[in-house]
Protein backbone atom coordinates (compact mmCIF):
# COMPACT_ATOMS: atom_id res chain seq x y z
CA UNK A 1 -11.73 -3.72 3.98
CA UNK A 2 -9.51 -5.72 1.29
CA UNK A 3 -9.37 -5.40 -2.58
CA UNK A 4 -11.59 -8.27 -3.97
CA UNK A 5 -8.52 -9.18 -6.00
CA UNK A 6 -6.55 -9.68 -3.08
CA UNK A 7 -9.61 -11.60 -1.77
CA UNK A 8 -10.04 -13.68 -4.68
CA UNK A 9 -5.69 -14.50 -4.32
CA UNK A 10 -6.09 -16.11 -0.96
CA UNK A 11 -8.64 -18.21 -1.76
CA UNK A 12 -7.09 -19.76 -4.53
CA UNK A 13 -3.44 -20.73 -2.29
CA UNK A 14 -3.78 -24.46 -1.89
CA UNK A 15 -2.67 -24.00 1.68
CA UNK A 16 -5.89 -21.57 2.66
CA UNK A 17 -7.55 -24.51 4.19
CA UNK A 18 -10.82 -22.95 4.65
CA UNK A 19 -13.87 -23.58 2.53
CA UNK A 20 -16.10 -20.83 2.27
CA UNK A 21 -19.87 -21.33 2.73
CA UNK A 22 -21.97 -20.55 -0.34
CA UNK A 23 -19.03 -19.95 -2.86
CA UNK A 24 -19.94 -22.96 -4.94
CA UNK A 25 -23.62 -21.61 -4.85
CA UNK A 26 -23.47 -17.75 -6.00
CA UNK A 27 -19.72 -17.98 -7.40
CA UNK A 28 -17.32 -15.69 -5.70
CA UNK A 29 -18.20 -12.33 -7.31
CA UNK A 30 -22.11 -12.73 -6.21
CA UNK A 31 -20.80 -14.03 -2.80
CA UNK A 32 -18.53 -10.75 -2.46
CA UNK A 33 -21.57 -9.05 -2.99
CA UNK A 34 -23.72 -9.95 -0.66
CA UNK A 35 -20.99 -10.38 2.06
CA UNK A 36 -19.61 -7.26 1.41
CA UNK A 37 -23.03 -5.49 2.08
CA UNK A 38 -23.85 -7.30 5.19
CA UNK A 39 -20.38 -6.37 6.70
CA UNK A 40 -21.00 -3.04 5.61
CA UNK A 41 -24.14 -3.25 7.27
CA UNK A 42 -23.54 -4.38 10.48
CA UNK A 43 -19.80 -3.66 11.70
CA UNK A 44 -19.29 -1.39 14.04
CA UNK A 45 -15.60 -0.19 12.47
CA UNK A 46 -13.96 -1.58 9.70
CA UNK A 47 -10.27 -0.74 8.56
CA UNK A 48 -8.94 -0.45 5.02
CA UNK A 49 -6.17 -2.62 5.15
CA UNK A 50 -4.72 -2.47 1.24
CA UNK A 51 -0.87 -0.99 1.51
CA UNK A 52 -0.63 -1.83 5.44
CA UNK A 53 1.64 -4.41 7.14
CA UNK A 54 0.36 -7.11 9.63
CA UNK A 55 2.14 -4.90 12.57
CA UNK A 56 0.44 -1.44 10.91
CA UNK A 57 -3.22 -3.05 11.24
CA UNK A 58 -2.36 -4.78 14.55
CA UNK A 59 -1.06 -1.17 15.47
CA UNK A 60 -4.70 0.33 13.99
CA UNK A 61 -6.81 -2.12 15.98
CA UNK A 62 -5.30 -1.65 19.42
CA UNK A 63 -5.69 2.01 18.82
CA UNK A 64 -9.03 1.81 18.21
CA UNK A 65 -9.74 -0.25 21.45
């Protein structure tokens, strides 16, 4: 789980690289929306990852495994 802000911040670096299927079809609030429901939906763990360093979550996955 990630802040849409921090979301929305990634998307807009010039040096993400990734285009993002449907964006330019339901804008990127709608498409947070209906993302955000079907990972809700269908993931079997998810981890809040606002305030946590790259070694922190890497640290929460493995302990999870």
């Amino acid at each position: 789980n990630v802040d849409k802000d921090v979301i929305q911040k990634r998307l807009a670096n010039p040096h993400h690289g990734k285009g993002i299927v449907g964006l330019e079809e339901y804008g990127f609030d709608k498409l947070f929306e209906i993302r955000t429901a079907l990972y809700s939906k269908y993931a079997k763990q998810t981890i809040d990852i606002e305030n946590q360093s790259k070694n922190e979550i890497i640290q929460i996955i493995l302990n999870s495994l």
